[in-house]
C-alpha atoms as a PDB file:
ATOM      1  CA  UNK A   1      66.744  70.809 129.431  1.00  0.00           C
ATOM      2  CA  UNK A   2      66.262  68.358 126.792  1.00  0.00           C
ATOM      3  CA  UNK A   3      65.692  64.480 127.579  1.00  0.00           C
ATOM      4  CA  UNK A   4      69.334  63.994 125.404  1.00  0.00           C
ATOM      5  CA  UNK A   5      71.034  66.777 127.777  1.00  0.00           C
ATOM      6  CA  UNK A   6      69.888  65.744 130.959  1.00  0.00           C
ATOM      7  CA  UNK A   7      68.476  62.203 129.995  1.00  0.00           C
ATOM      8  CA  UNK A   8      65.164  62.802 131.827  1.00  0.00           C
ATOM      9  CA  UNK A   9      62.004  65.466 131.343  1.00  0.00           C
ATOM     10  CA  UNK A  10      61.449  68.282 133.421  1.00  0.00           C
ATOM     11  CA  UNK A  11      58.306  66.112 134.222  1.00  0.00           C
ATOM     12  CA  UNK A  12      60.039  63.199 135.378  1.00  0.00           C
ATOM     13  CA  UNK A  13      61.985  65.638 137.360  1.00  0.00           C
ATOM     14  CA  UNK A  14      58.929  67.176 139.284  1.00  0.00           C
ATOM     15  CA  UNK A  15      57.689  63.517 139.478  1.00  0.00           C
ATOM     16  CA  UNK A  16      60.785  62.121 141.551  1.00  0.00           C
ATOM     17  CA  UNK A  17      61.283  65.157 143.575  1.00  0.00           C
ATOM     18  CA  UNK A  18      57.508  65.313 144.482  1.00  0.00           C
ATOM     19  CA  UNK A  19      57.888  61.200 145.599  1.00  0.00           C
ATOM     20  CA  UNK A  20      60.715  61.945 147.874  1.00  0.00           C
ATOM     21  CA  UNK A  21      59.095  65.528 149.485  1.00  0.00           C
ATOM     22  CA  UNK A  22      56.806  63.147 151.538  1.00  0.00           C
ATOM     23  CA  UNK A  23      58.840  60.081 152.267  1.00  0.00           C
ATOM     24  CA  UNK A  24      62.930  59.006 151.803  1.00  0.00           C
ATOM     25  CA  UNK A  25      61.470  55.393 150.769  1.00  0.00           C
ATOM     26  CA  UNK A  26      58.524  56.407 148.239  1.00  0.00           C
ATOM     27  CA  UNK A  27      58.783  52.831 146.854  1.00  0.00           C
ATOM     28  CA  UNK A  28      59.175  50.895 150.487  1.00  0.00           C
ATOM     29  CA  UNK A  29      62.789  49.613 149.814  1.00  0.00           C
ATOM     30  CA  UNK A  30      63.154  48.971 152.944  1.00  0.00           C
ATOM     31  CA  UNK A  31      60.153  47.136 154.706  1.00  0.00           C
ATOM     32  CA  UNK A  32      58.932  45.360 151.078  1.00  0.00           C
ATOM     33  CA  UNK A  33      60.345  41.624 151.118  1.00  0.00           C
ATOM     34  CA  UNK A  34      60.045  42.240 147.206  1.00  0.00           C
ATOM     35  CA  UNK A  35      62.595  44.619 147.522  1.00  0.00           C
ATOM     36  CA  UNK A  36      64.873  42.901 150.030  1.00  0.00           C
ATOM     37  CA  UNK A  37      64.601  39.864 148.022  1.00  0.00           C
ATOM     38  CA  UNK A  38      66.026  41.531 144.821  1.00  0.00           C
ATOM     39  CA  UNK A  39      68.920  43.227 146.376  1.00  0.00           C
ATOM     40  CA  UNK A  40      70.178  39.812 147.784  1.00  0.00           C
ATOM     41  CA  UNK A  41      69.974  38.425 144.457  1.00  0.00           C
ATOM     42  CA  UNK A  42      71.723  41.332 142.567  1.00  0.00           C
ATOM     43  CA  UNK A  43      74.036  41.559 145.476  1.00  0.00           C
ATOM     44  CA  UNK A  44      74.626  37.342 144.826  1.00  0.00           C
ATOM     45  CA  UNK A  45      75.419  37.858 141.503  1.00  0.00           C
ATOM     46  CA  UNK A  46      78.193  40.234 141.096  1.00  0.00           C
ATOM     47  CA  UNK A  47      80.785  37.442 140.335  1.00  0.00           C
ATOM     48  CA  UNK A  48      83.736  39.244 142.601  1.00  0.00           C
ATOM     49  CA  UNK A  49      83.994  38.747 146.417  1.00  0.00           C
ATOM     50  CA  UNK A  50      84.852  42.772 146.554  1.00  0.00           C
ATOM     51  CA  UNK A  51      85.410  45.796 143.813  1.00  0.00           C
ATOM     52  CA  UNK A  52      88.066  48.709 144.370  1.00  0.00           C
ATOM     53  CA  UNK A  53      85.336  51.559 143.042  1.00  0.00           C
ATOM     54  CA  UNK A  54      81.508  51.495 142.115  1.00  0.00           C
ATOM     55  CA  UNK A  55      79.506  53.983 140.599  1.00  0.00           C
ATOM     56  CA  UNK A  56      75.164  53.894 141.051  1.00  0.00           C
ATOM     57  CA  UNK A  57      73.424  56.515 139.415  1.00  0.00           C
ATOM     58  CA  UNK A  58      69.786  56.280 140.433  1.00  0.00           C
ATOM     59  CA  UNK A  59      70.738  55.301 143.936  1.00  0.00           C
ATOM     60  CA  UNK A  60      67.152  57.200 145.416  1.00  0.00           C
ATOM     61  CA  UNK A  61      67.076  56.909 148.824  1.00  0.00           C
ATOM     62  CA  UNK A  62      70.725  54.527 148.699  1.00  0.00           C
ATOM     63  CA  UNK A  63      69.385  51.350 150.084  1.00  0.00           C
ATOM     64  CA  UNK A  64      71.178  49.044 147.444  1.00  0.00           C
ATOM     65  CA  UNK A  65      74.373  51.758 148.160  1.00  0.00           C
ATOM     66  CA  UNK A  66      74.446  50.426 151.666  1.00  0.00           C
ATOM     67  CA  UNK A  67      74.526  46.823 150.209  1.00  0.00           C
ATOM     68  CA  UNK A  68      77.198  48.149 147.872  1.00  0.00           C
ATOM     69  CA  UNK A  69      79.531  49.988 150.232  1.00  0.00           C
ATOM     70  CA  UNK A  70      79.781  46.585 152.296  1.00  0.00           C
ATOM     71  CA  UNK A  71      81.478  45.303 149.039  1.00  0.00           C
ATOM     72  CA  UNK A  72      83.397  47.976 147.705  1.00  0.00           C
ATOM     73  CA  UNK A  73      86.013  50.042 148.666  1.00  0.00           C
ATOM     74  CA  UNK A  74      84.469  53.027 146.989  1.00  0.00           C
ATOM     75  CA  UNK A  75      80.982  53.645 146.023  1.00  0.00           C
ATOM     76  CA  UNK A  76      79.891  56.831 144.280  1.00  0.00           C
ATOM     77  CA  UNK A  77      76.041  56.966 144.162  1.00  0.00           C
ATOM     78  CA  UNK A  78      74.215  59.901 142.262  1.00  0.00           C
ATOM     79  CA  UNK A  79      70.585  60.624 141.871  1.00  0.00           C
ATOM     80  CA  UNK A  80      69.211  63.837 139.899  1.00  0.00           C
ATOM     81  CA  UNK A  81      65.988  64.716 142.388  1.00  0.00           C
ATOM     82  CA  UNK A  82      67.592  67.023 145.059  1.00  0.00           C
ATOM     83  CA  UNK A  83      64.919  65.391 147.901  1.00  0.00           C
ATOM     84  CA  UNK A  84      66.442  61.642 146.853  1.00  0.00           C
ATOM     85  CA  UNK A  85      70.583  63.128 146.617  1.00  0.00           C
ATOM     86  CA  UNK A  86      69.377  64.321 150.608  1.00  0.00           C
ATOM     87  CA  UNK A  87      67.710  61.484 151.602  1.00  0.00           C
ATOM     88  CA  UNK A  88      71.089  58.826 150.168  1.00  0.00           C
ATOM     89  CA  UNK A  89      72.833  61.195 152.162  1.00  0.00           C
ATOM     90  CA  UNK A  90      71.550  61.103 155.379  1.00  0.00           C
ATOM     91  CA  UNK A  91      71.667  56.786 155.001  1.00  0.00           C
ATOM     92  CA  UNK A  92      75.127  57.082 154.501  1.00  0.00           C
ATOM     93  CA  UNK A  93      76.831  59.765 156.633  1.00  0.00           C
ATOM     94  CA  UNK A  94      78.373  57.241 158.904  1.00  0.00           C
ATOM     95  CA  UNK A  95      80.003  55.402 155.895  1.00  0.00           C
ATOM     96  CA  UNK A  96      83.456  56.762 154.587  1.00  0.00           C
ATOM     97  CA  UNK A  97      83.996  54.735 151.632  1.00  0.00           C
ATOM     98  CA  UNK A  98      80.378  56.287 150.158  1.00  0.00           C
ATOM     99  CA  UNK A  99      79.934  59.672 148.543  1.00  0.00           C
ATOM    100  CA  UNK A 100      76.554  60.776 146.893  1.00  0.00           C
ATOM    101  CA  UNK A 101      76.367  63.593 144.434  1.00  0.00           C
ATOM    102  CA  UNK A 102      74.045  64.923 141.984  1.00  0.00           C
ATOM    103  CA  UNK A 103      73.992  63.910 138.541  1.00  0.00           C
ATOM    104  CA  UNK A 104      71.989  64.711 135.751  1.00  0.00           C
ATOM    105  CA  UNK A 105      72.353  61.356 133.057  1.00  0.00           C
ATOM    106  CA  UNK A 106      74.209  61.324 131.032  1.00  0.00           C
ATOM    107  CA  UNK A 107      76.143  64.525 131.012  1.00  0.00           C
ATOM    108  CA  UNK A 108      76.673  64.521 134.508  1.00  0.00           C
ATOM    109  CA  UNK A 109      78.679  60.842 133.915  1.00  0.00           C
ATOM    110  CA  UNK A 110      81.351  61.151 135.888  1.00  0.00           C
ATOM    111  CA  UNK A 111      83.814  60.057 133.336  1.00  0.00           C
ATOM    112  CA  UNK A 112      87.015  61.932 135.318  1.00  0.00           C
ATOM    113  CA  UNK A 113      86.618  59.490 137.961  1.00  0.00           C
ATOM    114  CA  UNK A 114      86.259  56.318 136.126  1.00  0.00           C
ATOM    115  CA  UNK A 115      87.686  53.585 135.589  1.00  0.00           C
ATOM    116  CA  UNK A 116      84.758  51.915 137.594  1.00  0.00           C
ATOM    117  CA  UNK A 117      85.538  48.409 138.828  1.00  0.00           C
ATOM    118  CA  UNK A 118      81.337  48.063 139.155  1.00  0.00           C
ATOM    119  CA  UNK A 119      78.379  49.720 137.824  1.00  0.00           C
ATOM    120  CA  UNK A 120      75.215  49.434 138.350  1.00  0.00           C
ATOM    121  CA  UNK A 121      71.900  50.369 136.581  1.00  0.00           C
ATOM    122  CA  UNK A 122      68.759  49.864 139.005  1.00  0.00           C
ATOM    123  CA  UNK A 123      65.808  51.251 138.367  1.00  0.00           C
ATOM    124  CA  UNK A 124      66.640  53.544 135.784  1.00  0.00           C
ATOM    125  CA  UNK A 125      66.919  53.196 132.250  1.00  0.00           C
ATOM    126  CA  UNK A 126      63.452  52.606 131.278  1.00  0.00           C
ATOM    127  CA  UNK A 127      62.912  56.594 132.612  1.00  0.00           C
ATOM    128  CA  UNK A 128      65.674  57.148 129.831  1.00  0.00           C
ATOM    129  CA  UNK A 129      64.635  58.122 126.424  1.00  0.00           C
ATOM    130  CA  UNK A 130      66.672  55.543 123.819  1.00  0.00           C
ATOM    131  CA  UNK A 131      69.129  57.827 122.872  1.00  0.00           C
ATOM    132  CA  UNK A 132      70.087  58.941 126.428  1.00  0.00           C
ATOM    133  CA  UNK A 133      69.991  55.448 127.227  1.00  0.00           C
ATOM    134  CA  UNK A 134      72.625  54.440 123.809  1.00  0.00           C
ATOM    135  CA  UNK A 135      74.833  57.602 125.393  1.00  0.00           C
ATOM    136  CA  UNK A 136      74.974  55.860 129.082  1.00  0.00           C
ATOM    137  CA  UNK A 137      75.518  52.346 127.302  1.00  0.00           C
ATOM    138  CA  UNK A 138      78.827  54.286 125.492  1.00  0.00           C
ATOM    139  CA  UNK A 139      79.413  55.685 128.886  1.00  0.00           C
ATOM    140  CA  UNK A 140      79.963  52.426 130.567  1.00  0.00           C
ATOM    141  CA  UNK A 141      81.755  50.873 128.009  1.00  0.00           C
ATOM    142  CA  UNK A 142      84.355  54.047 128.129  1.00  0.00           C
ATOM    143  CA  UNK A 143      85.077  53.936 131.741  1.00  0.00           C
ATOM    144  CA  UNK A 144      84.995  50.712 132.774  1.00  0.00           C
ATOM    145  CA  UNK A 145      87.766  49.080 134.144  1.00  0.00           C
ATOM    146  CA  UNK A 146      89.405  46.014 132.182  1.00  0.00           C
ATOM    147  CA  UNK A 147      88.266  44.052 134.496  1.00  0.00           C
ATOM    148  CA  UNK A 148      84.592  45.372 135.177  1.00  0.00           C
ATOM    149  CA  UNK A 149      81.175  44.618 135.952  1.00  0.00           C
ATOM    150  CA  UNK A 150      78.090  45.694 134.687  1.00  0.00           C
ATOM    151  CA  UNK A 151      75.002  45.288 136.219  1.00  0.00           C
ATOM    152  CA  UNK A 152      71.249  46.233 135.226  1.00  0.00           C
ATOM    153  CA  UNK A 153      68.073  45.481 137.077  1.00  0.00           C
ATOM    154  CA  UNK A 154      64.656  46.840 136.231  1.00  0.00           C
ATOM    155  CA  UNK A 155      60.808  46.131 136.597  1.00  0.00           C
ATOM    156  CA  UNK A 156      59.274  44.200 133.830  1.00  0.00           C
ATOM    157  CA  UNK A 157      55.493  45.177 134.281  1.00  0.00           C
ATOM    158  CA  UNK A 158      54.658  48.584 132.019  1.00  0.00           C
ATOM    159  CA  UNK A 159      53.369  51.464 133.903  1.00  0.00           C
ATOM    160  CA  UNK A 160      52.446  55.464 133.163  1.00  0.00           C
ATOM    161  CA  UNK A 161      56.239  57.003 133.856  1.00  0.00           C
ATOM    162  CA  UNK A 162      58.023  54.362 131.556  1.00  0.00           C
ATOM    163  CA  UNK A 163      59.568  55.892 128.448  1.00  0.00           C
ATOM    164  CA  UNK A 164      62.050  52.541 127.297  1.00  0.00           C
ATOM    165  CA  UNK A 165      60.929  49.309 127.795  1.00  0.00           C
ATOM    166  CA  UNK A 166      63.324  46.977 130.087  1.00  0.00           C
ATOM    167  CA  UNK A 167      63.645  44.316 127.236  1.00  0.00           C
ATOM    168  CA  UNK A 168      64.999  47.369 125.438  1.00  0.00           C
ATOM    169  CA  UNK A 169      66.942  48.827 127.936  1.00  0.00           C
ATOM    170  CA  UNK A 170      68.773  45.564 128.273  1.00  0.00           C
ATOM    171  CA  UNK A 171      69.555  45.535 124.592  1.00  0.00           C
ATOM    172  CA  UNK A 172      71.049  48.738 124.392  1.00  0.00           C
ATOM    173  CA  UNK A 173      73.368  47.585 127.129  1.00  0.00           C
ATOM    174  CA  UNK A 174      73.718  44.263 125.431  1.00  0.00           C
ATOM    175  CA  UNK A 175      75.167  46.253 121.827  1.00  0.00           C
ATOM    176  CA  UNK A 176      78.147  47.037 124.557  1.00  0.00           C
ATOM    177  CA  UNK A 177      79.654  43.242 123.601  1.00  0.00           C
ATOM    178  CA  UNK A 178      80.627  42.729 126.653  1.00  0.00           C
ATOM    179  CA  UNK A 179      80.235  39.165 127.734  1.00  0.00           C
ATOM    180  CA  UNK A 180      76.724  38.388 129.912  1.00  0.00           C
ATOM    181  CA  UNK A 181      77.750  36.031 132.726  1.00  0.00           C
ATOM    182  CA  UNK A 182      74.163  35.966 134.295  1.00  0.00           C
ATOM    183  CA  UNK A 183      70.463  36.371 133.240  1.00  0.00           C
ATOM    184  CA  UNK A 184      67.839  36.258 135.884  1.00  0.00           C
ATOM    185  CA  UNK A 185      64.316  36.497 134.621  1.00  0.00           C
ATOM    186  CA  UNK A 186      60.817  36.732 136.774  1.00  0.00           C
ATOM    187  CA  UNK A 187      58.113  37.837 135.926  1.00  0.00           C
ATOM    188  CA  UNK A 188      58.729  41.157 138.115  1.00  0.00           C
ATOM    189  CA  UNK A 189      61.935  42.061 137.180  1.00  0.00           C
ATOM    190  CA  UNK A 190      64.863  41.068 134.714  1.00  0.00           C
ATOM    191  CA  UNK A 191      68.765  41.378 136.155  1.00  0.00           C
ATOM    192  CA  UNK A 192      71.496  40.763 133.741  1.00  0.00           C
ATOM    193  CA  UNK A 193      74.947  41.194 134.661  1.00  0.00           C
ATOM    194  CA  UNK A 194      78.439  41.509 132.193  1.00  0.00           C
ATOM    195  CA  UNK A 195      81.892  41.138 132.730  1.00  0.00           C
ATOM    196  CA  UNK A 196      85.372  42.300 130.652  1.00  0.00           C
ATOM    197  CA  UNK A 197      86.181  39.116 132.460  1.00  0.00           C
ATOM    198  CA  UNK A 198      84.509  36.575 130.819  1.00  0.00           C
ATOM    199  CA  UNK A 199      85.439  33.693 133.616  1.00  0.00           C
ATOM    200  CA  UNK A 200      82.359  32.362 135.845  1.00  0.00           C
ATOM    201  CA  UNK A 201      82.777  32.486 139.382  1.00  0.00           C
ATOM    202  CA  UNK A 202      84.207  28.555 139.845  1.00  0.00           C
ATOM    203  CA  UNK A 203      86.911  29.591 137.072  1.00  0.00           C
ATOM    204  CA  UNK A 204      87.746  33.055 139.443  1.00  0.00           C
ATOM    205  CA  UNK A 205      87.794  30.983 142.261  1.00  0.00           C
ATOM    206  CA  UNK A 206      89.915  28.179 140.645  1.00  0.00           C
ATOM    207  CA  UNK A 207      87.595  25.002 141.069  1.00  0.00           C
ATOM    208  CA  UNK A 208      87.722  24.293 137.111  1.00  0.00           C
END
């Protein structure tokens, strides 16, 4: 499998499923107030009350799904390590509206289920090589919804596994043209979200 084909080296495969053999929260998603903290503020930025259908590739261990399926009517989360698809599983068996599947990016995109009211990119791109990561940029642009959101969030600091950098990954999904409603920047981590609906939230909700 190429990094094009499957968007991510059999390396980075062995990596991810040898994080998730020992632990379903490798990264502490759920104890870290780091973490916490940065869900609440991607979750605080989506600039509709509630979405019809979602789609979260990456979703590891689906900590941020559970955040999502309190929002959305549907939520299809995906990861491509077998020990993460298990562990997003097991968080979500009680929820109906949430299905998790395996997906290789991007030619596992699941393109006969869009459109997607809501996608979201967390954690993932800058594991992408650039031209898997231009392929999932077309991706999103072809099956979003006319009214859509897109959503990226990714760590800023460089470290060994990164292949894109997140100022690039946020380009690429930039060259989309979609209009950006919100950039948060920390040092930590950069969120960006865009919108076919180019109204802020006062103008959705009628204020001005």
């Amino acid at each position: 499998m190429t990094d094009v084909e499957g968007g991510m080296t059999g390396k980075r495969q062995a990596y991810f499923d040898a994080l998730y053999a020992g632990t379903d929260d490798p990264y502490g998603l759920r104890n870290r107030w780091y973490e916490q903290r940065k869900r609440a503020i991607l979750m605080a930025s989506l600039p509709s009350e509630r979405f019809a259908s979602a789609y979260e590739p990456g979703c590891g261990a689906a900590e941020l799904t559970l955040d999502l399926a309190r929002r959305c009517d549907a939520v299809l989360a995906s990861d491509f390590s077998v020990p993460a698809v298990e562990a997003a599983r097991r968080r979500t068996t009680a929820l109906a509206n949430v299905r998790v599947e395996r997906h290789h990016l991007p030619v596992d995109w699941p393109v006969a289920e869009a459109p997607f009211e809501l996608v979201v990119l967390s954690e993932i791109g800058y594991f992408l090589e650039a031209e898997a990561m231009q392929q999932i940029a077309a991706l999103c642009s072809a099956t979003l919804a006319p009214n859509a959101t897109l959503v990226a969030c990714d760590w800023r600091p460089d470290f060994k596994e990164r292949a894109l950098s997140t100022a690039r990954v946020h380009a690429i999904l930039g060259e989309i043209g979609l209009p950006r409603l919100v950039v948060h920047a920390e040092h930590d981590f950069l969120l960006q979200v865009w919108s076919r609906d180019r109204r802020s939230v006062a103008q959705r909700e009628g204020i001005r």
